[in-house]
C-alpha atoms as a PDB file:
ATOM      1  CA  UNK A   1      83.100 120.457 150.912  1.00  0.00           C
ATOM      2  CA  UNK A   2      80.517 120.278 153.333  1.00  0.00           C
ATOM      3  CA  UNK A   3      80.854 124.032 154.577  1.00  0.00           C
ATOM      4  CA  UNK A   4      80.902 124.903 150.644  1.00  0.00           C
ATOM      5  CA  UNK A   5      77.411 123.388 150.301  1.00  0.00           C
ATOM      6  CA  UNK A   6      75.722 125.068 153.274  1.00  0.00           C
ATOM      7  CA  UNK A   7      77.248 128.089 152.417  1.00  0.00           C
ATOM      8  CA  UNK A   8      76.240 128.211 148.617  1.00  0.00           C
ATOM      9  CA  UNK A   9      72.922 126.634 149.131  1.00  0.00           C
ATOM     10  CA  UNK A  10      71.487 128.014 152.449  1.00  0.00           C
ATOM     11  CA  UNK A  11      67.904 128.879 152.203  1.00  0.00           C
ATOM     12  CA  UNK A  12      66.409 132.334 152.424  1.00  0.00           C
ATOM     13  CA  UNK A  13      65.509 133.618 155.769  1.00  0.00           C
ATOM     14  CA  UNK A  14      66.487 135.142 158.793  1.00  0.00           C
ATOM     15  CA  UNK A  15      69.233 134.155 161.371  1.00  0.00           C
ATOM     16  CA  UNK A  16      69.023 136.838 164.346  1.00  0.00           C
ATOM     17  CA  UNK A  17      67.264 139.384 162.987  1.00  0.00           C
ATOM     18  CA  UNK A  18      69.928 139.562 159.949  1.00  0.00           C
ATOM     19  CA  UNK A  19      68.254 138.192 156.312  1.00  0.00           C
ATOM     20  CA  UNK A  20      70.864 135.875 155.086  1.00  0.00           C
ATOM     21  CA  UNK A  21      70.727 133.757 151.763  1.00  0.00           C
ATOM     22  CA  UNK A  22      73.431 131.050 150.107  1.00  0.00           C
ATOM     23  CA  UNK A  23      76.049 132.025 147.880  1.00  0.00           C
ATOM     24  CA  UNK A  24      74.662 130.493 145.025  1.00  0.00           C
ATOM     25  CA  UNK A  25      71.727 131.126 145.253  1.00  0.00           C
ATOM     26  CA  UNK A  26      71.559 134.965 144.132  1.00  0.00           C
ATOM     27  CA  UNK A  27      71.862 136.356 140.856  1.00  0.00           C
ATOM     28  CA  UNK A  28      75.618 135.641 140.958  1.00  0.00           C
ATOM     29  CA  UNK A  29      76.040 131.713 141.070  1.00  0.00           C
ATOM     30  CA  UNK A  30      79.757 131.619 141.007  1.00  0.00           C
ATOM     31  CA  UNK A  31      80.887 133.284 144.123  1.00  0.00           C
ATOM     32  CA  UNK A  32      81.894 130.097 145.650  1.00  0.00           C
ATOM     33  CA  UNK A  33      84.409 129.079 143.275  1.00  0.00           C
ATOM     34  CA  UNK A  34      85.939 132.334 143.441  1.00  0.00           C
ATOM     35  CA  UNK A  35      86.104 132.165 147.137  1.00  0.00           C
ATOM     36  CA  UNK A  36      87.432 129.000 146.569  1.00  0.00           C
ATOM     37  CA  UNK A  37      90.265 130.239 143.748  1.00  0.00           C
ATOM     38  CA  UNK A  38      91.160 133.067 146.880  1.00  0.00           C
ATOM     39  CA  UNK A  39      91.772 130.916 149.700  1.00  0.00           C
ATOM     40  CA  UNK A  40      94.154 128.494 147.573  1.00  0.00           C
ATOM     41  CA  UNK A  41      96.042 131.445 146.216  1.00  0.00           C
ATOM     42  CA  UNK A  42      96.466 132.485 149.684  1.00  0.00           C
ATOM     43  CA  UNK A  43      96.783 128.726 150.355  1.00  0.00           C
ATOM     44  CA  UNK A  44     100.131 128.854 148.610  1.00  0.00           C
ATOM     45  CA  UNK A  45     101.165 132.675 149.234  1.00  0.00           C
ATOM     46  CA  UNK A  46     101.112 131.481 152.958  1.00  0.00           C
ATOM     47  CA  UNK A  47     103.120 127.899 152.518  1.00  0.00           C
ATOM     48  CA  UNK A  48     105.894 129.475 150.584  1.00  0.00           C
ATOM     49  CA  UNK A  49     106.597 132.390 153.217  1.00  0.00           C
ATOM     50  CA  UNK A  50     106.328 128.987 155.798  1.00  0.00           C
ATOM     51  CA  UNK A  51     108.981 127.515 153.452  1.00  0.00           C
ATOM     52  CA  UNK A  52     110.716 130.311 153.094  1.00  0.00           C
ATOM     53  CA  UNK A  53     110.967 130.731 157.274  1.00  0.00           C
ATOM     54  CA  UNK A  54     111.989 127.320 157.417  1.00  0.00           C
ATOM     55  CA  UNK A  55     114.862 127.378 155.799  1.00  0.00           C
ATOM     56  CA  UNK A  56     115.736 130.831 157.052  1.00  0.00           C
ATOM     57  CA  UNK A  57     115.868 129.116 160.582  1.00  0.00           C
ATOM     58  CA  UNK A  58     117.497 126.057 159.251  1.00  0.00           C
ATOM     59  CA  UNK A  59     120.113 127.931 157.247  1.00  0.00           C
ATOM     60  CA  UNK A  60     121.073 130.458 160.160  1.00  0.00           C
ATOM     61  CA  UNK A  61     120.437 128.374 163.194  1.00  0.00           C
ATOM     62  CA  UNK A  62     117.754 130.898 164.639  1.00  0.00           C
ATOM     63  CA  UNK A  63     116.508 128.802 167.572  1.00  0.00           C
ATOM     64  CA  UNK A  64     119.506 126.295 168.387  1.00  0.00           C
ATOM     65  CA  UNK A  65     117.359 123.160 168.055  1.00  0.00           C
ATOM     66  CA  UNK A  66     119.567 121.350 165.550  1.00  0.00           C
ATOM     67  CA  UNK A  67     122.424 120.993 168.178  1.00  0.00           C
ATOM     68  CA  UNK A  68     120.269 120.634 171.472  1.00  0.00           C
ATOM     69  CA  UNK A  69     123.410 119.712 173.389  1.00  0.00           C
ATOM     70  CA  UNK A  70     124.219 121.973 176.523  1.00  0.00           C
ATOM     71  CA  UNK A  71     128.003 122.218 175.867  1.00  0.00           C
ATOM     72  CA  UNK A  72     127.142 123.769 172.745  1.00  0.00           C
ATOM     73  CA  UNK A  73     124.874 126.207 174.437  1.00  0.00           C
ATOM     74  CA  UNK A  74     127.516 127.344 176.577  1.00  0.00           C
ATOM     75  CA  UNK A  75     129.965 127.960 173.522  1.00  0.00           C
ATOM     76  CA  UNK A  76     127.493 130.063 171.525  1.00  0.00           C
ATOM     77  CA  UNK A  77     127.151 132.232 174.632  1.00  0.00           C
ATOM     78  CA  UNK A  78     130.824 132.250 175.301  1.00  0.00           C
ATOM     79  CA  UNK A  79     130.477 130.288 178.568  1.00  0.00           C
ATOM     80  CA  UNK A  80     132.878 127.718 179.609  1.00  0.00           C
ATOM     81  CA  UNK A  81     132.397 124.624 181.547  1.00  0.00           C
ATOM     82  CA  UNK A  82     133.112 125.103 185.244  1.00  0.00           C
ATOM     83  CA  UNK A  83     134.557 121.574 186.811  1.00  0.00           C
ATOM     84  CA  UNK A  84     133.293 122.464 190.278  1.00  0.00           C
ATOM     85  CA  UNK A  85     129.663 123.174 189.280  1.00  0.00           C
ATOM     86  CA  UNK A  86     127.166 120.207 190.227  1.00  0.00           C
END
């Protein structure tokens, strides 16, 4: 909230040479709540493809982190146990 209000409410000037004014302060008052309606749209858009990935991973075992165990390593990749191995 506090980035919302310096960037709606900045005063008129000049920050390196560039002019630069707040959001809300042109003729246009409602650009930040617009802003604000885009990033949680995107907000959302972005945590259902996370979701989405999740359970993709989950479902199909992607990155063998649910059975961490080295024997079971070795029988994904077709390996067997050697007795004589240290």
């Amino acid at each position: 909230t506090i980035s919302t209000f310096l960037a709606s409410y900045w005063p008129e000037g000049n920050l390196d040479g560039l002019p630069v004014m707040g959001l809300a302060r042109g003729t246009y008052t409602l650009m930040p709540l617009w802003i604000w309606i885009y990033c949680l749209i995107w907000w959302f858009i972005q945590d259902i493809f996370k979701i989405v990935t999740i359970r993709t991973i989950l479902k199909y075992d992607l990155f063998p982190f649910q059975k961490p165990d080295m024997h079971l390593w070795k029988e994904k990749a077709g390996l067997q146990d050697n007795p004589n191995d240290p």
